[in-house]
N, C-alpha and C. Protein backbone atom coordinates (compact mmCIF):
# COMPACT_ATOMS: atom_id res chain seq x y z
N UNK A 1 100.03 52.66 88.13
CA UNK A 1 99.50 53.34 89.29
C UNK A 1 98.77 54.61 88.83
N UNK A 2 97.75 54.82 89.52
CA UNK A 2 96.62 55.71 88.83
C UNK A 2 97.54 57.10 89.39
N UNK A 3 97.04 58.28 88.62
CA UNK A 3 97.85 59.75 88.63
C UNK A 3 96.85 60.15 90.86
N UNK A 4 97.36 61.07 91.12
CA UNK A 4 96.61 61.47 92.38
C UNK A 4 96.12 62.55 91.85
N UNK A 5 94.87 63.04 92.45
CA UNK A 5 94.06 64.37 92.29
C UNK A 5 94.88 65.46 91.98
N UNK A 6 95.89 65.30 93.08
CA UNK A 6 97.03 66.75 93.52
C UNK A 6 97.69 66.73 92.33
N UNK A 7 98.39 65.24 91.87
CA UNK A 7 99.06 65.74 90.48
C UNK A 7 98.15 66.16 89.08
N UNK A 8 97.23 65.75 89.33
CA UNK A 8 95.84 65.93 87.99
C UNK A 8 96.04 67.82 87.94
N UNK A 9 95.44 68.26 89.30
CA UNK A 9 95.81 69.77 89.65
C UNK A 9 96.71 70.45 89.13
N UNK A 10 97.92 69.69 89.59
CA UNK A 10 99.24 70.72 89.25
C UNK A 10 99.19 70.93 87.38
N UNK A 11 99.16 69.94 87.20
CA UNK A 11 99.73 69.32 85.58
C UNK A 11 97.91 70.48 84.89
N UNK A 12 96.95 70.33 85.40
CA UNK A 12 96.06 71.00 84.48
C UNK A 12 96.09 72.47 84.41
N UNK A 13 96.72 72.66 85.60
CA UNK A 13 96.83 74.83 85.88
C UNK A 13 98.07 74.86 85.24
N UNK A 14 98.96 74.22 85.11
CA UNK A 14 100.27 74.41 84.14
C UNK A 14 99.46 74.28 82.55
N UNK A 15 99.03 73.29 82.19
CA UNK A 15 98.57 73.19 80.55
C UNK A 15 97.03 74.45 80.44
N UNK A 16 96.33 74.50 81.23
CA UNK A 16 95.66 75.44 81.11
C UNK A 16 96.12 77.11 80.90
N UNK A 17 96.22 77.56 82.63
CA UNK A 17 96.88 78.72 82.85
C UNK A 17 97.67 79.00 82.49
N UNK A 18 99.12 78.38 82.07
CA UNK A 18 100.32 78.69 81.72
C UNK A 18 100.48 78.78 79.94
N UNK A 19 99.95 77.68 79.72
CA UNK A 19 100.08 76.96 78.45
C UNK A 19 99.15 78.19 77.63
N UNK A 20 97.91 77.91 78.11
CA UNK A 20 96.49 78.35 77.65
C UNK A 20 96.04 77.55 76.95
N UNK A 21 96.50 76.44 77.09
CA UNK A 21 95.73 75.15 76.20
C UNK A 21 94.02 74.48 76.25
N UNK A 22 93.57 75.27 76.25
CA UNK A 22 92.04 75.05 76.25
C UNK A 22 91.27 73.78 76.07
N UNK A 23 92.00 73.40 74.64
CA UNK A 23 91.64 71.93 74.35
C UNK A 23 91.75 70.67 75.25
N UNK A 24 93.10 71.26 75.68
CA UNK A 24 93.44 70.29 75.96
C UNK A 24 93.45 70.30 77.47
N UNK A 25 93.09 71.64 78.09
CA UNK A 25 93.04 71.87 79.53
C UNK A 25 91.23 70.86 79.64
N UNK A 26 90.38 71.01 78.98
CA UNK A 26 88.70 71.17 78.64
C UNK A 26 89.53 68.61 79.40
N UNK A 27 90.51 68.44 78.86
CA UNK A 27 90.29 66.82 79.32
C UNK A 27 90.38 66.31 80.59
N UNK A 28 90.66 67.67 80.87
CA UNK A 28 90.75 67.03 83.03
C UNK A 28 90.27 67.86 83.38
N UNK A 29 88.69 68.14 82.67
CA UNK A 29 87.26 68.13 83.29
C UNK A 29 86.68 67.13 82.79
N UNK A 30 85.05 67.33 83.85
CA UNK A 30 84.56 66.76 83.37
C UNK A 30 83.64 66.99 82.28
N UNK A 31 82.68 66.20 81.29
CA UNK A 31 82.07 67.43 80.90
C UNK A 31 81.21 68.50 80.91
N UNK A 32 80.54 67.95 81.90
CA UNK A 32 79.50 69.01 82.49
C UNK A 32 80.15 70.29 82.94
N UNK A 33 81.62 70.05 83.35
CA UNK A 33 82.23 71.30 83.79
C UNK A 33 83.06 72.18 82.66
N UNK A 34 83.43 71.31 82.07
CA UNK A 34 83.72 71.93 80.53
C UNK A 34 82.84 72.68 79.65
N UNK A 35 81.72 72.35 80.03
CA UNK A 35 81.01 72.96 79.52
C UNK A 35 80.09 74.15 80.22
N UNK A 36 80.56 74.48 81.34
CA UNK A 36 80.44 75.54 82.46
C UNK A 36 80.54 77.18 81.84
N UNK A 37 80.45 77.46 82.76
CA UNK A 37 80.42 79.45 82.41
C UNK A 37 82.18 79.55 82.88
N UNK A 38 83.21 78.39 83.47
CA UNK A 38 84.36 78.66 84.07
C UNK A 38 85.38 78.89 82.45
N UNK A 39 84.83 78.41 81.51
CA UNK A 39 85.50 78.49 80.23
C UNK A 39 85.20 79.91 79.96
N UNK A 40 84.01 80.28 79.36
CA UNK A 40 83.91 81.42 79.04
C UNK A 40 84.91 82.43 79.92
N UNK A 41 84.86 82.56 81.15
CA UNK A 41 85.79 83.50 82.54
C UNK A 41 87.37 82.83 81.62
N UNK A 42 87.83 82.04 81.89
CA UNK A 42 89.39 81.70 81.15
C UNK A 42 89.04 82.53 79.57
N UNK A 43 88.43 81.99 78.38
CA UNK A 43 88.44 83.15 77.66
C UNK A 43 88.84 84.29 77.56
N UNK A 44 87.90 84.80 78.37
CA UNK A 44 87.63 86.37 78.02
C UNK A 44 89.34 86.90 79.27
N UNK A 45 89.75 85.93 80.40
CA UNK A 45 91.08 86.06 81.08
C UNK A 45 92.24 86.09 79.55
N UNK A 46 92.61 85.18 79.04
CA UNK A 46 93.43 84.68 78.08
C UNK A 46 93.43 85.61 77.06
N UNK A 47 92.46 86.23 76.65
CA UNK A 47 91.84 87.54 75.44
C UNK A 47 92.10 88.90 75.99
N UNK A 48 92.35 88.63 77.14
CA UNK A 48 92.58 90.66 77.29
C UNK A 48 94.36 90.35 78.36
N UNK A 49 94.63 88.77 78.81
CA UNK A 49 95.88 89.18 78.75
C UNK A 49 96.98 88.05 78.36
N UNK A 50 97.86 88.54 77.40
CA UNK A 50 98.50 87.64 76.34
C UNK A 50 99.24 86.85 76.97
N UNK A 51 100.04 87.06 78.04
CA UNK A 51 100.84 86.42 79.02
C UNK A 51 100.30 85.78 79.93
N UNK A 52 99.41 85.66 80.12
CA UNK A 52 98.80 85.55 81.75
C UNK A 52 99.21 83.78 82.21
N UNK A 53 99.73 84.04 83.82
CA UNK A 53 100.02 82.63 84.20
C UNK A 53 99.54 82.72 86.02
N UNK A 54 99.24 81.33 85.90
CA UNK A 54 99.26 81.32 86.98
C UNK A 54 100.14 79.85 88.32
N UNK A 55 100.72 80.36 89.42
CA UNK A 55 101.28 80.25 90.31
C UNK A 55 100.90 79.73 91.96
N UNK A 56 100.81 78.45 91.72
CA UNK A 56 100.36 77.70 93.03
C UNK A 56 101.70 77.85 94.20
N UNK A 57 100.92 78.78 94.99
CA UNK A 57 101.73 79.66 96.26
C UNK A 57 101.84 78.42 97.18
N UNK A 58 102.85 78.81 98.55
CA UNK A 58 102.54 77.99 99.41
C UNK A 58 101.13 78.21 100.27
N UNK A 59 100.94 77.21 101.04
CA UNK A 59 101.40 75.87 101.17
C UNK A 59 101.57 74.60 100.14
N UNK A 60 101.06 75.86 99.07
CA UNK A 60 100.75 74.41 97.91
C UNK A 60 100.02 74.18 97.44
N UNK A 61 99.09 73.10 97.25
CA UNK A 61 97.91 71.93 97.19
C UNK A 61 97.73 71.41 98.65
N UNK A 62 96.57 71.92 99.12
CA UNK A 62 95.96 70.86 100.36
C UNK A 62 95.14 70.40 100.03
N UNK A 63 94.61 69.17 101.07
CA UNK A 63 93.53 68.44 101.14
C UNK A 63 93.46 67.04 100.16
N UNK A 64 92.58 65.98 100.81
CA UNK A 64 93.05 65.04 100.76
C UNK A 64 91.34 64.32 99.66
N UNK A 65 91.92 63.28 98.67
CA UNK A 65 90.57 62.91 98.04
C UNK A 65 90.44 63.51 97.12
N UNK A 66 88.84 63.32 97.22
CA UNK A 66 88.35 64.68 96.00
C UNK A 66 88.05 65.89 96.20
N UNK A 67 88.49 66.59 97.30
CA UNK A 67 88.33 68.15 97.67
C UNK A 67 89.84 68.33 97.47
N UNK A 68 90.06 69.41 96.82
CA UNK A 68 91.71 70.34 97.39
C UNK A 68 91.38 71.84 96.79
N UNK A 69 92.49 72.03 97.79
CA UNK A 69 92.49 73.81 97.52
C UNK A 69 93.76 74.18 97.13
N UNK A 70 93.62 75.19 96.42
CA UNK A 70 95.45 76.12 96.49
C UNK A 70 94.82 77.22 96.62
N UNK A 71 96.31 78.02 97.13
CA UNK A 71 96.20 79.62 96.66
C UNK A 71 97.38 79.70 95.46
N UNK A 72 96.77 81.02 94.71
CA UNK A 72 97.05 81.17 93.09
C UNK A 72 97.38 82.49 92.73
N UNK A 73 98.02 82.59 93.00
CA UNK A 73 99.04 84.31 92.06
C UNK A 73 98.93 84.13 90.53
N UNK A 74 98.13 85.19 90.37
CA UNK A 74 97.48 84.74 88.71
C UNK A 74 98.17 86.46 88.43
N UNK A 75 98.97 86.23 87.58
CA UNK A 75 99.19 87.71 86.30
C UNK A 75 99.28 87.95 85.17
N UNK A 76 99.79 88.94 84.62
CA UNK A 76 99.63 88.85 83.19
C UNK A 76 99.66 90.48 82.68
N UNK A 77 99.61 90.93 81.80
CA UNK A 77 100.21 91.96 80.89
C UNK A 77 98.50 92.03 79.93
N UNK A 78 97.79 93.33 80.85
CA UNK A 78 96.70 93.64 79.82
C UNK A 78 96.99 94.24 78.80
N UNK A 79 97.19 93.84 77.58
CA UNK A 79 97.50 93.99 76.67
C UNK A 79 96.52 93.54 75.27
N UNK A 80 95.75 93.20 75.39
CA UNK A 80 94.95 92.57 74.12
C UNK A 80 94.08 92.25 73.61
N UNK A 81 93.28 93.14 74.87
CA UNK A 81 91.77 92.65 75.01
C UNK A 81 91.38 93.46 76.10
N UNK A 82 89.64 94.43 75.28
CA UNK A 82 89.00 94.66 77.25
C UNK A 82 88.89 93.70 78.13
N UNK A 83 88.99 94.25 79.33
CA UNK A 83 88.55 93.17 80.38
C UNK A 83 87.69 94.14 81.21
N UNK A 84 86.68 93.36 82.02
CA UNK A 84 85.81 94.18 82.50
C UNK A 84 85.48 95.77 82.40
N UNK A 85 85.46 95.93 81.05
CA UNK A 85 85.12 96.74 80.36
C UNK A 85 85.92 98.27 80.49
N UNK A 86 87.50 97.79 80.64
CA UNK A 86 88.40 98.42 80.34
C UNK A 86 89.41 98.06 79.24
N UNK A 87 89.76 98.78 78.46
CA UNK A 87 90.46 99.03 76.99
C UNK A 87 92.10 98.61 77.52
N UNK A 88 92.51 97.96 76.90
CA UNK A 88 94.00 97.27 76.85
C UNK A 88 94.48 98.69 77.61
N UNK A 89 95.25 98.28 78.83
CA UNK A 89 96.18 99.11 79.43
C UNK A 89 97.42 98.96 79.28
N UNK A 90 98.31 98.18 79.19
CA UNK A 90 99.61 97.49 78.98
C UNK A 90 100.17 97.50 80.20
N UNK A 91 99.24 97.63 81.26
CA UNK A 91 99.50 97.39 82.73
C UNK A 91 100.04 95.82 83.26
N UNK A 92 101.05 95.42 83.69
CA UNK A 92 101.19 94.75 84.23
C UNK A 92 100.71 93.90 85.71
N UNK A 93 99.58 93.37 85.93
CA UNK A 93 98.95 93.25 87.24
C UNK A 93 98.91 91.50 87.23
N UNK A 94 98.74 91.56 88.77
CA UNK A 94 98.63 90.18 89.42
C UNK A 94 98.20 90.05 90.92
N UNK A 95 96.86 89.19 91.05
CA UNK A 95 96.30 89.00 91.75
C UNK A 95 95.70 87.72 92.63
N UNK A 96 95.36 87.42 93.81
CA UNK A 96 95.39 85.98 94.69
C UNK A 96 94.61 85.58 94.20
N UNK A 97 94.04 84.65 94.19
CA UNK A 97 92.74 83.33 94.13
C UNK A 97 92.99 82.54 95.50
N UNK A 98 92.11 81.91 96.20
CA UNK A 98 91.86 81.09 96.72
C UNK A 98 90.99 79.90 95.77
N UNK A 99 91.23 79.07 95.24
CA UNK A 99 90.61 78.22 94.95
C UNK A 99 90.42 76.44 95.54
N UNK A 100 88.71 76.37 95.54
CA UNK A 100 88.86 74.83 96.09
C UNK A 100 88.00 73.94 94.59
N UNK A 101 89.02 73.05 94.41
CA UNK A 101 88.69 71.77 93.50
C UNK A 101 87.72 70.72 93.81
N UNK A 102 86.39 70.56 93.11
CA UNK A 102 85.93 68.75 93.35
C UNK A 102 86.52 67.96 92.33
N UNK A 103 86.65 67.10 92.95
CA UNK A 103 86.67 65.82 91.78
C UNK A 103 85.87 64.39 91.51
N UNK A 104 85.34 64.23 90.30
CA UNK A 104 84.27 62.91 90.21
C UNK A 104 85.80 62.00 89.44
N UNK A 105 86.21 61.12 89.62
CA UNK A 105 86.66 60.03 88.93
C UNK A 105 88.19 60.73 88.41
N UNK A 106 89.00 61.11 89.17
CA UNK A 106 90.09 62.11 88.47
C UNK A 106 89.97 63.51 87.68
N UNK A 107 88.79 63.57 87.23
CA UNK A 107 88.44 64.85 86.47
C UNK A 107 88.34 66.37 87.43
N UNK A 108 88.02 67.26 87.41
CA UNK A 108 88.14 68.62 87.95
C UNK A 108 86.37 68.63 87.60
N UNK A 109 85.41 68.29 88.40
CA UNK A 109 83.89 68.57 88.27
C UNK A 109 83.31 70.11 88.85
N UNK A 110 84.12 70.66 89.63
CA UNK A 110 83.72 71.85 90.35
C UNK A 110 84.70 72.57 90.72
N UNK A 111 84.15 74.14 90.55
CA UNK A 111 85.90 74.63 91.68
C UNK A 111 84.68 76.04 92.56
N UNK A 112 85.21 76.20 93.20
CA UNK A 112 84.62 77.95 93.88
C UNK A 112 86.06 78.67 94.01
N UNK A 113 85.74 79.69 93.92
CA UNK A 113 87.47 80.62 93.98
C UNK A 113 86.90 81.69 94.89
N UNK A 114 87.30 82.24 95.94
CA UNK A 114 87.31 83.67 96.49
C UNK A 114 88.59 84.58 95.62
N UNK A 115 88.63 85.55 94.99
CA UNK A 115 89.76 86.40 94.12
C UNK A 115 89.47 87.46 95.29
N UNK A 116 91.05 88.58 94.63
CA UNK A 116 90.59 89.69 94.85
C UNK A 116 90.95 90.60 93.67
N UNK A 117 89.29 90.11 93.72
CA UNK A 117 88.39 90.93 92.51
C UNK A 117 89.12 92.46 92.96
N UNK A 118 89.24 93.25 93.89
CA UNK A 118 89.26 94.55 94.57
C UNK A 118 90.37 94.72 93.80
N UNK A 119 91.31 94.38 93.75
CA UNK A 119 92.92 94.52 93.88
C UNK A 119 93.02 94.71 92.26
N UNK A 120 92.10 93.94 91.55
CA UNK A 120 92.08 93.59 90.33
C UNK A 120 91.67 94.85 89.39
N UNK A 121 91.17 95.23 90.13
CA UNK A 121 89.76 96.50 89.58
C UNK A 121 90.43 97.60 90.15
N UNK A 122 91.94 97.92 90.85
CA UNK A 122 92.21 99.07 91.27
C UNK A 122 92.93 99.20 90.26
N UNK A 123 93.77 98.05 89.89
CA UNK A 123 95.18 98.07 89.03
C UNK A 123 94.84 97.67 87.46
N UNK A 124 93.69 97.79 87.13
CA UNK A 124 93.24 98.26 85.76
C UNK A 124 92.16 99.84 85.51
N UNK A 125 92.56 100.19 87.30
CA UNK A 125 92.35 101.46 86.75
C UNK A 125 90.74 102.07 86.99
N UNK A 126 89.91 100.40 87.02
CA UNK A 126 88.41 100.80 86.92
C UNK A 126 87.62 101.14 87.88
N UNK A 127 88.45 101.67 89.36
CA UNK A 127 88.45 101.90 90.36
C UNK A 127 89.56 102.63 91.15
N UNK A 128 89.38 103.78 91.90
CA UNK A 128 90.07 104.64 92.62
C UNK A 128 90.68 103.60 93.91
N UNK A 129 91.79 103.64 94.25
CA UNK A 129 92.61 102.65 95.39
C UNK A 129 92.51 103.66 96.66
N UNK A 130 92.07 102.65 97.68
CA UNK A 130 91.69 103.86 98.67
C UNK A 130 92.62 103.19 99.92
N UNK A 131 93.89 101.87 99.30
CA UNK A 131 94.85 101.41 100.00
C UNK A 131 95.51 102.31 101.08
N UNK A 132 95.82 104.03 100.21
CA UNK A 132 96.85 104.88 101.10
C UNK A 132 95.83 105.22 102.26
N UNK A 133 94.36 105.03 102.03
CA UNK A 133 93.55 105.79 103.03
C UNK A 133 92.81 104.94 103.83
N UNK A 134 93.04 103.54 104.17
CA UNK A 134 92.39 103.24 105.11
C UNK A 134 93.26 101.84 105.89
N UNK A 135 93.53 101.99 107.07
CA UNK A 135 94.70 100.90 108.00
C UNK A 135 93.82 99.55 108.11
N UNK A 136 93.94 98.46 107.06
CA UNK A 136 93.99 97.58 107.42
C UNK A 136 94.75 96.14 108.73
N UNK A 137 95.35 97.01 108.93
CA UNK A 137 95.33 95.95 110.69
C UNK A 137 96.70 95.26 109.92
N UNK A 138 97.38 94.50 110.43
CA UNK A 138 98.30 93.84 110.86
C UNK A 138 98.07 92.92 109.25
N UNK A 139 99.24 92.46 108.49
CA UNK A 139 98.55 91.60 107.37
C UNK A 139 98.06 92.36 106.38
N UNK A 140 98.28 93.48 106.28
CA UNK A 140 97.97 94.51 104.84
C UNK A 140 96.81 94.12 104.39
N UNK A 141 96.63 94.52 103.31
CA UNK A 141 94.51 94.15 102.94
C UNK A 141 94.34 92.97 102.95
């Protein structure tokens, strides 16, 4: 019985994100997507933080076919590398993703992610947090 999309998902953000297995994350793409600018972004993620994992929140994996989405609690320990052109902090940070998956033939051909980039860029520092100073409404930022 052939694997489902959803398990292709789970099993590649564990050997990728968790693992950092590159090689072997690069086989459940395809290759046009393997060979994407989304490698270089994991790189230069994996190079400035030594730990970094990431965490499929609820609800989970939705969606049915070749579209699915998760949300993704991604962290990690800057420690080892600039990242957006800040010098190893030994800051501990972690931040959401929304990400949605295509798929051609079982493979991972596309993804789009909304992050928050914001959250990311306060807690390395490369940006002033203006959290204490402005009431986001019901649902925090």
């Amino acid at each position: 019985m052939a694997r489902s999309n959803r398990d292709i998902l789970v099993e590649y953000a564990h050997v990728m994100w968790n693992q950092h297995d590159v090689e072997r994350g690069r086989t459940y793409m395809t290759p046009a997507f393997a060979a994407s600018d989304v490698m270089h972004h994991l790189e230069q993620l994996f190079a400035a933080f030594s730990d970094l994992r990431a965490e499929i929140l609820e609800p989970g994996v939705i969606g049915d076919g070749d579209l699915l989405a998760a949300r993704i609690l991604v962290s990690g320990t800057h420690d080892s590398a600039p990242f957006a052109g800040v010098p190893p902090s030994g800051r501990h940070l972690q931040w959401e993703s929304i990400r949605i998956f295509r798929f051609e033939d079982g493979k991972i051909a596309q993804t789009w992610a909304m992050q928050d980039r914001l959250g990311l860029m306060e807690q390395l520092g490369a940006i002033r947090s203006t959290a204490d100073e402005v009431n986001w409404g019901a649902g925090g930022r």
